[in-house]
Protein backbone atom coordinates (compact mmCIF):
# COMPACT_ATOMS: atom_id res chain seq x y z
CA UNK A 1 -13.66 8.04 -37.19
CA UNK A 2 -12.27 6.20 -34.16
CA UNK A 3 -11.15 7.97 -30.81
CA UNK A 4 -8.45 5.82 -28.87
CA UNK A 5 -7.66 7.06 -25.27
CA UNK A 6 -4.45 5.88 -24.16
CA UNK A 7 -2.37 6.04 -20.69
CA UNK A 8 0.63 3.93 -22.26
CA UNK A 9 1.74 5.35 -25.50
CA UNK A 10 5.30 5.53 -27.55
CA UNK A 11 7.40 7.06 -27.59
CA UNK A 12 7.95 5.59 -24.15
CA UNK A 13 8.62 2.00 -23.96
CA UNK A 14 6.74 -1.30 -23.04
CA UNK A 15 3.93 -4.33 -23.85
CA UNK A 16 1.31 -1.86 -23.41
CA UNK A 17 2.74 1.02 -25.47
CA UNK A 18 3.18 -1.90 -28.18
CA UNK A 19 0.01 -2.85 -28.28
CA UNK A 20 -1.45 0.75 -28.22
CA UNK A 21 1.08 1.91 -31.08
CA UNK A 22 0.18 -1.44 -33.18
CA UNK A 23 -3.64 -1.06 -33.01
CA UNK A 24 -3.66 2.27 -33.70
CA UNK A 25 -1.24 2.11 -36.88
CA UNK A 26 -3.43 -1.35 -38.26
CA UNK A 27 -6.72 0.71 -37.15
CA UNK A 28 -5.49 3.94 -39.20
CA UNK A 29 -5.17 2.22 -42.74
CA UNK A 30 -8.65 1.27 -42.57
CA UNK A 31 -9.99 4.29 -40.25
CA UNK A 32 -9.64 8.04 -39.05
CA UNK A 33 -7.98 8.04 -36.24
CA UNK A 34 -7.95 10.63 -33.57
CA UNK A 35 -5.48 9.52 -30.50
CA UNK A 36 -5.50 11.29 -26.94
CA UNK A 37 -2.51 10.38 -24.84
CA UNK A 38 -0.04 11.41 -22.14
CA UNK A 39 2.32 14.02 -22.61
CA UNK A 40 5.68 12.52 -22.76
CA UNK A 41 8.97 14.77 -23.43
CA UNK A 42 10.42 14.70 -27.03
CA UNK A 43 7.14 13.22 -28.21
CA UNK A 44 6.76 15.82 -31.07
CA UNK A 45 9.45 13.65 -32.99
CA UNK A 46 7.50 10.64 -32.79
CA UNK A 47 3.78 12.44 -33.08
CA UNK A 48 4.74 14.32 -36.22
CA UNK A 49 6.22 10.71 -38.24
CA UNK A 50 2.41 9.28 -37.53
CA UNK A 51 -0.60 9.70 -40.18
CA UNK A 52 -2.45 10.10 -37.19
CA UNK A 53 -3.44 13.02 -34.88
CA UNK A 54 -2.23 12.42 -31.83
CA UNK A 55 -3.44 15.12 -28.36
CA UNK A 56 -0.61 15.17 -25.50
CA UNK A 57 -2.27 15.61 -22.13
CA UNK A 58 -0.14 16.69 -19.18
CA UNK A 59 -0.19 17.58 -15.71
CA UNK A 60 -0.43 15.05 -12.28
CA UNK A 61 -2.38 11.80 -12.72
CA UNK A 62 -5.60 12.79 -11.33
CA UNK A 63 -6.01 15.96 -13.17
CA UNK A 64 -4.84 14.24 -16.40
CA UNK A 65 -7.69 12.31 -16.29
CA UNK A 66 -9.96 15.10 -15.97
CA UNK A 67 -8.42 17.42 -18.64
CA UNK A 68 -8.41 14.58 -21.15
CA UNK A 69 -11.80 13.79 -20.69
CA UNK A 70 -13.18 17.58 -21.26
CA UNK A 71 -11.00 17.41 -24.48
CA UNK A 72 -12.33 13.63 -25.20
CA UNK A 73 -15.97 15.03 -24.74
CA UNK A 74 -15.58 18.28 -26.45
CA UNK A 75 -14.13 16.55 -29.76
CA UNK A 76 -17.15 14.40 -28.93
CA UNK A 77 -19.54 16.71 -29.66
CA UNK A 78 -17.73 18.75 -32.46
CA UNK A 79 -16.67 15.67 -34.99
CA UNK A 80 -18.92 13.03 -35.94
CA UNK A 81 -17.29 9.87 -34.35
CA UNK A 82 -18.12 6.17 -34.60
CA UNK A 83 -17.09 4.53 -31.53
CA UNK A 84 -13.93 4.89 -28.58
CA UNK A 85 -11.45 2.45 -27.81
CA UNK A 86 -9.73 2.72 -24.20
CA UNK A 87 -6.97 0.91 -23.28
CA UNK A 88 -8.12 1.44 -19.34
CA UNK A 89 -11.63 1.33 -17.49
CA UNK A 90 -10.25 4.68 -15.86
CA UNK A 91 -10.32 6.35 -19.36
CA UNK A 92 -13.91 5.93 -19.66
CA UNK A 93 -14.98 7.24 -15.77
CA UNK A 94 -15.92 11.06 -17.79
CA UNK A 95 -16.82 10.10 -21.22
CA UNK A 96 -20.45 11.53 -21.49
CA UNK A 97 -21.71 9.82 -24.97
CA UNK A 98 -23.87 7.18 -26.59
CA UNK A 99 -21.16 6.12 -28.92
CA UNK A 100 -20.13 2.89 -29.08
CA UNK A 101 -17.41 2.29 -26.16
CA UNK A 102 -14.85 -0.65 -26.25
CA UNK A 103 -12.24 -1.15 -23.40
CA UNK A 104 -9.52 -2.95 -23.80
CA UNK A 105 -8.53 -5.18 -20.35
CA UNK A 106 -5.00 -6.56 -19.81
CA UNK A 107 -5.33 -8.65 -16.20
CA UNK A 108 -3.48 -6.35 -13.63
CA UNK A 109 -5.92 -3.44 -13.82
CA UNK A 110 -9.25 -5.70 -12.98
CA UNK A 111 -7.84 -7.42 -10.36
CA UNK A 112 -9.70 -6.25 -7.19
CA UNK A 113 -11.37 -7.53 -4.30
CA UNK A 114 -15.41 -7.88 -4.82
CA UNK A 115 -17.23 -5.57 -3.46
CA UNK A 116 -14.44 -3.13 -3.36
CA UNK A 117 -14.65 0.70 -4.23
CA UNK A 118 -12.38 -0.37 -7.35
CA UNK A 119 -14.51 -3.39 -8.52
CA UNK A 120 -17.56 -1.24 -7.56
CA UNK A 121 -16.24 1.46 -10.35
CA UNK A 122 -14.93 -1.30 -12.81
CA UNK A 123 -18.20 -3.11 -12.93
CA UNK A 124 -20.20 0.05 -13.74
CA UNK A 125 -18.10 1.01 -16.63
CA UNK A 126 -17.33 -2.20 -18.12
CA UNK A 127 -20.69 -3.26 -17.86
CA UNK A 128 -21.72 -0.33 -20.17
CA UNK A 129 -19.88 -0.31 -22.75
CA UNK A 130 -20.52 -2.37 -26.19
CA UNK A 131 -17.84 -4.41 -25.77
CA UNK A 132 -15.29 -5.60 -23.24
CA UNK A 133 -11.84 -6.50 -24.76
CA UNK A 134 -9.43 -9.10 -23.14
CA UNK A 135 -5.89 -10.04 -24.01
CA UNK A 136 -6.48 -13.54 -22.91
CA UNK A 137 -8.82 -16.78 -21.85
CA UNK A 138 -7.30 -15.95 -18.34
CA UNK A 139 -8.56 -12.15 -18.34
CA UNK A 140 -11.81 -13.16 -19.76
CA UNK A 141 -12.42 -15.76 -16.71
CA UNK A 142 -11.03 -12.99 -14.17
CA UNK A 143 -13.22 -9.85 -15.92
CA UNK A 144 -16.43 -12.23 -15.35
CA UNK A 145 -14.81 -13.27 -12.10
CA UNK A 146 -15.04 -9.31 -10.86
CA UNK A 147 -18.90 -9.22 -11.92
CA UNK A 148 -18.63 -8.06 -15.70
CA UNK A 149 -21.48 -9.49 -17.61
CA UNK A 150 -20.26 -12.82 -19.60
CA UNK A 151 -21.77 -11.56 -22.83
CA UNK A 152 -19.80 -8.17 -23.25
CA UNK A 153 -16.50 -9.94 -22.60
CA UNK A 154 -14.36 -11.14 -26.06
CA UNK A 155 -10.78 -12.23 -26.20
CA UNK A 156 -8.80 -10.81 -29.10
CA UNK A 157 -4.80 -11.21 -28.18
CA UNK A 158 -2.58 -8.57 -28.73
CA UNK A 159 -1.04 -8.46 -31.81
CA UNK A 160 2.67 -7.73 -33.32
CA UNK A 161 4.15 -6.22 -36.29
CA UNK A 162 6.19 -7.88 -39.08
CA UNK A 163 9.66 -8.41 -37.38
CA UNK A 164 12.52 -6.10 -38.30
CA UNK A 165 15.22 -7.10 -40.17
CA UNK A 166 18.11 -7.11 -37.99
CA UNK A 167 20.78 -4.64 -38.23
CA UNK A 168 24.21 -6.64 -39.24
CA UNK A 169 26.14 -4.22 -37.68
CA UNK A 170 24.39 -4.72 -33.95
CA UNK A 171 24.21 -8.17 -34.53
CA UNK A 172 27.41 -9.16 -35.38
CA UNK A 173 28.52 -6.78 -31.83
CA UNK A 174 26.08 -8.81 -29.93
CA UNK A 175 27.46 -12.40 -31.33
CA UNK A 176 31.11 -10.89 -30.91
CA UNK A 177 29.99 -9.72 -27.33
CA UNK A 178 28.47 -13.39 -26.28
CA UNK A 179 31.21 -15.22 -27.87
CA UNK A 180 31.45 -18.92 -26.58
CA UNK A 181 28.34 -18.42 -24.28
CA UNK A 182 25.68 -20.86 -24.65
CA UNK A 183 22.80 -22.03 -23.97
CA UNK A 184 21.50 -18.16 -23.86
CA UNK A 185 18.69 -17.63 -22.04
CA UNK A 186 17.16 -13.68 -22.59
CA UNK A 187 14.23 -12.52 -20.14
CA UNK A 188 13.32 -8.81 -22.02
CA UNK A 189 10.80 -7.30 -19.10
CA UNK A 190 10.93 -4.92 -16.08
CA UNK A 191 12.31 -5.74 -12.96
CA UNK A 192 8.87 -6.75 -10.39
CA UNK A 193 8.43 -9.56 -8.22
CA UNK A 194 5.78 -10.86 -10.45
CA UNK A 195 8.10 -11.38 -13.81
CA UNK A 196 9.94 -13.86 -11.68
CA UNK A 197 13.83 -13.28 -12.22
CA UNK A 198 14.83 -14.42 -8.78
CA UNK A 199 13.53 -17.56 -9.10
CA UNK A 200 15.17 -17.90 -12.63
CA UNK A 201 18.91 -16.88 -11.48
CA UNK A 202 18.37 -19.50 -8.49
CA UNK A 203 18.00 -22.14 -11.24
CA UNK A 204 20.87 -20.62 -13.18
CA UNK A 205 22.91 -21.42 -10.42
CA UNK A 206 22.12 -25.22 -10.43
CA UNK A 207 22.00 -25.13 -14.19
CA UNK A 208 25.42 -23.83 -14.52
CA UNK A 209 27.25 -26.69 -13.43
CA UNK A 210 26.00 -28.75 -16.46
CA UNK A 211 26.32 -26.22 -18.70
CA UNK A 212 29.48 -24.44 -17.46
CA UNK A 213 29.07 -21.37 -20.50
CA UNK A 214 25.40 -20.61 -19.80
CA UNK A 215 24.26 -17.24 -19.97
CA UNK A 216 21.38 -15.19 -19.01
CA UNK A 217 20.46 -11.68 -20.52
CA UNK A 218 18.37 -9.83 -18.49
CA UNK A 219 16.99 -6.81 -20.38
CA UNK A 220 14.91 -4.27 -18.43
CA UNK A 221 14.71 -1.85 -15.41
CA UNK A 222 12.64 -1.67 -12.54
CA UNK A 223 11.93 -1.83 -8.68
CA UNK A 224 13.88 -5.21 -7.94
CA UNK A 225 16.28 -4.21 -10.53
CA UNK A 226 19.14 -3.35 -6.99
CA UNK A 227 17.58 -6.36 -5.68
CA UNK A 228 18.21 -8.83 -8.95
CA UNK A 229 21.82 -7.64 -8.91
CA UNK A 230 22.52 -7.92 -5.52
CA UNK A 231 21.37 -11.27 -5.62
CA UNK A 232 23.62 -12.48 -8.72
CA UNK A 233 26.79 -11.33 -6.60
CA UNK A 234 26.10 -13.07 -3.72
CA UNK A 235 25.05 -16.22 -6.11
CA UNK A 236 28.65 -15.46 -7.40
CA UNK A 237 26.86 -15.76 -11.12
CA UNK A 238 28.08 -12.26 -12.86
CA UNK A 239 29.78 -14.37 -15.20
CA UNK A 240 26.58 -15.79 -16.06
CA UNK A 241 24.11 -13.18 -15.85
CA UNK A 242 24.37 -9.98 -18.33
CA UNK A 243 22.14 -6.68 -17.65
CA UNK A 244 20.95 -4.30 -20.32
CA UNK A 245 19.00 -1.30 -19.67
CA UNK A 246 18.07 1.54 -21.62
CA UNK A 247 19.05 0.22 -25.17
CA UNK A 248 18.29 0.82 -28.39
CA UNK A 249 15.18 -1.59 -30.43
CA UNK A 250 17.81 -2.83 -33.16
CA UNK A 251 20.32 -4.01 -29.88
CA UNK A 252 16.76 -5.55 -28.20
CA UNK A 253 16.00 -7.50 -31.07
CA UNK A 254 19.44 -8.66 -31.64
CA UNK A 255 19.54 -9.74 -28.20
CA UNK A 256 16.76 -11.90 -28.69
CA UNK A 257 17.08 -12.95 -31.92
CA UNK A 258 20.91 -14.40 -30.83
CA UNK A 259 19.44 -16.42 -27.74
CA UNK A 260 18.04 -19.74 -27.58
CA UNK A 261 14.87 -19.44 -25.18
CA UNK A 262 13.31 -16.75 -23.71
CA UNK A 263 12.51 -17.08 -20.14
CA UNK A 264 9.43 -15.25 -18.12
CA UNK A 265 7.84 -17.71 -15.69
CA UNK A 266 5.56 -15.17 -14.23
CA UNK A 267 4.10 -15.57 -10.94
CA UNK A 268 0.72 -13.60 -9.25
CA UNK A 269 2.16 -11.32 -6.85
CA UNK A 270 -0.70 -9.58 -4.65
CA UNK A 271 -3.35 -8.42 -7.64
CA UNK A 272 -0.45 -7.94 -10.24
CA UNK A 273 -1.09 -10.95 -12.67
CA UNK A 274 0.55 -11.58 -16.33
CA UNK A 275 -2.76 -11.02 -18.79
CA UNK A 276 -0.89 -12.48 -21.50
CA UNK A 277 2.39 -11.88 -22.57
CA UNK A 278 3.31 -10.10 -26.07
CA UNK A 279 6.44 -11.01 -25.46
CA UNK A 280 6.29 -14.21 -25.46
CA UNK A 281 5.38 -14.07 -28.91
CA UNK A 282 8.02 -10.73 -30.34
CA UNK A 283 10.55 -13.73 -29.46
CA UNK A 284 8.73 -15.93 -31.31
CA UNK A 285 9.09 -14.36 -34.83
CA UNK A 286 12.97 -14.83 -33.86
CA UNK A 287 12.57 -18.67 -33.66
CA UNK A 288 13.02 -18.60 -30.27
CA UNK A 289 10.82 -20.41 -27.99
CA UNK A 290 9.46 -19.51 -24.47
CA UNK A 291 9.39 -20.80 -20.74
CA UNK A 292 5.95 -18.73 -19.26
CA UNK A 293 4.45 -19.28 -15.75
CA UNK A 294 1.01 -21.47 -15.54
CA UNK A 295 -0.64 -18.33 -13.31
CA UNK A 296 -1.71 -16.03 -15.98
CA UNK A 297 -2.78 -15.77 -19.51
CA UNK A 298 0.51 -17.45 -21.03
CA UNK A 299 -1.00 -20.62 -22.56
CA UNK A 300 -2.99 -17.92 -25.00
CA UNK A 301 0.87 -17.17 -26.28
CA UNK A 302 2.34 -20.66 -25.53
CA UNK A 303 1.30 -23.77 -26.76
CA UNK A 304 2.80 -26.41 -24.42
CA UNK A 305 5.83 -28.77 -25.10
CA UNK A 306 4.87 -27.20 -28.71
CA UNK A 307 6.14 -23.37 -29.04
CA UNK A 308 7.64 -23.74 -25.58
CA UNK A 309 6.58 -24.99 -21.67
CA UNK A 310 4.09 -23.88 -19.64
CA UNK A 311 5.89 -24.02 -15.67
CA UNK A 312 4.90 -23.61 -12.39
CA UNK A 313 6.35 -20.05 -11.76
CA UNK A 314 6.31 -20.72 -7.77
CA UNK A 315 8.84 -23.73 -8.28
CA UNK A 316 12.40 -23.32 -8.75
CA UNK A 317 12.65 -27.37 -9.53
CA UNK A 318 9.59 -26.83 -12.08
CA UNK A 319 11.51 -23.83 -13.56
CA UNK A 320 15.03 -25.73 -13.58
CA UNK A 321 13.39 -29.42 -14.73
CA UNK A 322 12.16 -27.02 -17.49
CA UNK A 323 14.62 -25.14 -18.49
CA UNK A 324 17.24 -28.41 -18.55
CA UNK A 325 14.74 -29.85 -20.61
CA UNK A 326 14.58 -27.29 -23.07
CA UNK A 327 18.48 -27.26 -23.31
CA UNK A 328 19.08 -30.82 -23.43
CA UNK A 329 19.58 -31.91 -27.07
CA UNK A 330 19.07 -28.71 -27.84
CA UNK A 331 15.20 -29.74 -27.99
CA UNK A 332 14.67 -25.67 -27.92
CA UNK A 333 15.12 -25.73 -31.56
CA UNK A 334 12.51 -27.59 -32.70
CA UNK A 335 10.05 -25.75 -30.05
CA UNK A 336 11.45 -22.48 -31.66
CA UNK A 337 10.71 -23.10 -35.47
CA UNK A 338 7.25 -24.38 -34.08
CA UNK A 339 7.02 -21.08 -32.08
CA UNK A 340 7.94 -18.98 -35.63
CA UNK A 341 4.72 -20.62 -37.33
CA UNK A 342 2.60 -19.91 -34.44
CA UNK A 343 3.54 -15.89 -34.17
CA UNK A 344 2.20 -15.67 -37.48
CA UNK A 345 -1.21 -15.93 -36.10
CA UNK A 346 -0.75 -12.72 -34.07
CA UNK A 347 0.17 -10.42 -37.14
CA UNK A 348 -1.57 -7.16 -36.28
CA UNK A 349 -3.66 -7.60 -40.27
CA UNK A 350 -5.20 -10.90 -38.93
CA UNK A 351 -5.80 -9.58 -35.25
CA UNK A 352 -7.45 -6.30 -36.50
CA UNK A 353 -9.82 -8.75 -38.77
CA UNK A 354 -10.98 -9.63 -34.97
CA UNK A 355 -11.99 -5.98 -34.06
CA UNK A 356 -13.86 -5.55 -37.12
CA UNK A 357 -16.32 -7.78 -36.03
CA UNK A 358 -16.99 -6.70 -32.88
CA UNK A 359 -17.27 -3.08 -34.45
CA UNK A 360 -19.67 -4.05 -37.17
């Protein structure tokens, strides 16, 4: 048996939940699985579908942490358990065993000055448990970077599922609702500085006047979500730009699976960094190619001028240049069949092959 201690967990939405709900599914056809997570409303729905057991902790942040460790080391000590997965450093702070303990590390979260109280904490978990478990060559560099021991760091990317058929009723509403538009550019993400969508609408702008029916779907929600809009009106681009928030998965995938590149040219903005970008590759099963920023762990999910370009996120020429070359002769077809046969390398049967080994 397996414990996994999560802090991002469905039924709530997002790369990490993703990646926690995909591991933990591949991990329970070979494994028992026992899953401790955050209490989220309606999550009895969800729970009771899984062939999983799956503990809801509640209550603030800090005293989360606490009660889900006293339930983490209590099961400890009444089940006979193999090893623990975490999907945060954090999650491991109060875990009081000698089982074999594996933390997952995604870029954002290890990102602290040396010598800080943070990186103090980091490096003393990290650097005890068996192994350390990056999303990228980028997060591997930065974890070793922060003073984790080389040796304990592996890179296993995140992994997807089989992509869902898509639902002929949403798609033909989302073909009828984009009509003439095209070239369709789709960013699926939340709204932060470091994701980049300012920079992307500015090129929009300059982009639109060679390709007068552009479009660019913007699906998300987030801090700089007011900000985003604001800044398309003033642009005088809501013709161009299209926001979705809140949808359904069938409408998501629909949305991507209709546009032509997907666009996340991520940037570092203070210690937030983009570890990899599943993303990147969920658009890929959909033949559709990506444009991902050169600070971060994209080039683990993009394979330059071959599944997509690799940009400098910090300049809106680099981004446009890109982009325009992308549309032109519609080269973003080819990079998009190439980007299809590449995605099949992160099926969640061949990525879980990867954990194996490190658990054996």
């Amino acid at each position: 048996m397996y414990i996994i201690i999560t802090r991002a967990f469905p039924p709530e939405l997002g790369g990490m939940q993703s990646l926690m709900w995909g591991l933990t599914k591949e991990m329970s056809k070979n494994f028992l699985i026992k899953v401790f997570a955050d209490y989220q409303e309606s999550h009895e729905n969800f729970d009771n579908c899984e062939n999983f057991s799956i503990e809801r902790v509640g209550g603030i942040k800090f005293l989360r942490k606490i009660r889900k460790a006293q339930l983490v080391n209590q099961f400890l000590r009444e089940n006979k358990v193999k090893g623990i997965i975490a999907d945060h450093w954090k999650s491991l702070e109060l875990i009081n065993t000698n089982k074999k303990k594996y933390c997952l590390i995604h870029g954002k979260e290890i990102n602290h000055p040396q010598g800080s109280s943070l990186n103090q904490r980091l490096i003393k978990v990290l650097n005890n448990v068996e192994k350390v478990i990056a999303n990228s060559e980028y997060t591997k560099k930065l974890a070793i970077k922060s003073g984790v021991v080389e040796h304990k760091v592996v890179v296993i990317n995140p992994g997807v599922s089989p992509v869902q058929e898509l639902n002929k009723k949403t798609s033909d509403k989302v073909e009828s609702l984009l009509k003439i538009k095209t070239p369709r550019l789709i960013t699926v993400s939340r709204f932060d500085k470091r994701k980049n969508h300012e920079k992307v609408i500015m090129a929009i702008r300059n982009l639109k006047q060679l390709y007068p029916n552009i479009v660019y779907i913007c699906v998300g929600y987030g801090e700089e979500e007011e900000n985003i809009k604001k800044l398309v009106n003033e642009l005088d681009l809501t013709s161009q730009v299209m926001f979705f928030k809140e949808i359904s998965l069938d409408l998501k995938n629909s949305l991507v699976a209709k546009s032509d590149i997907f666009v996340m040219p991520s940037v570092i903005h203070k210690t937030s960094v983009e570890g990899f970008g599943i993303s990147y590759i969920e658009a890929a099963q959909y033949n559709v190619p990506s444009l991902g920023g050169k600070d971060g762990g994209a080039s683990d999910a993009i394979v330059h001028e071959k599944t997509g370009l690799i940009c400098d996120g910090n300049s809106l020429d680099d981004i446009y240049s890109s982009l325009n070359f992308m549309i032109e002769n519609k080269k973003y077809k080819e990079l998009g069949e190439n980007a299809k046969k590449y995605a099949a390398n992160f099926q969640w049967d061949k990525i879980l092959d990867k954990y194996k080994k490190i658990f054996n």
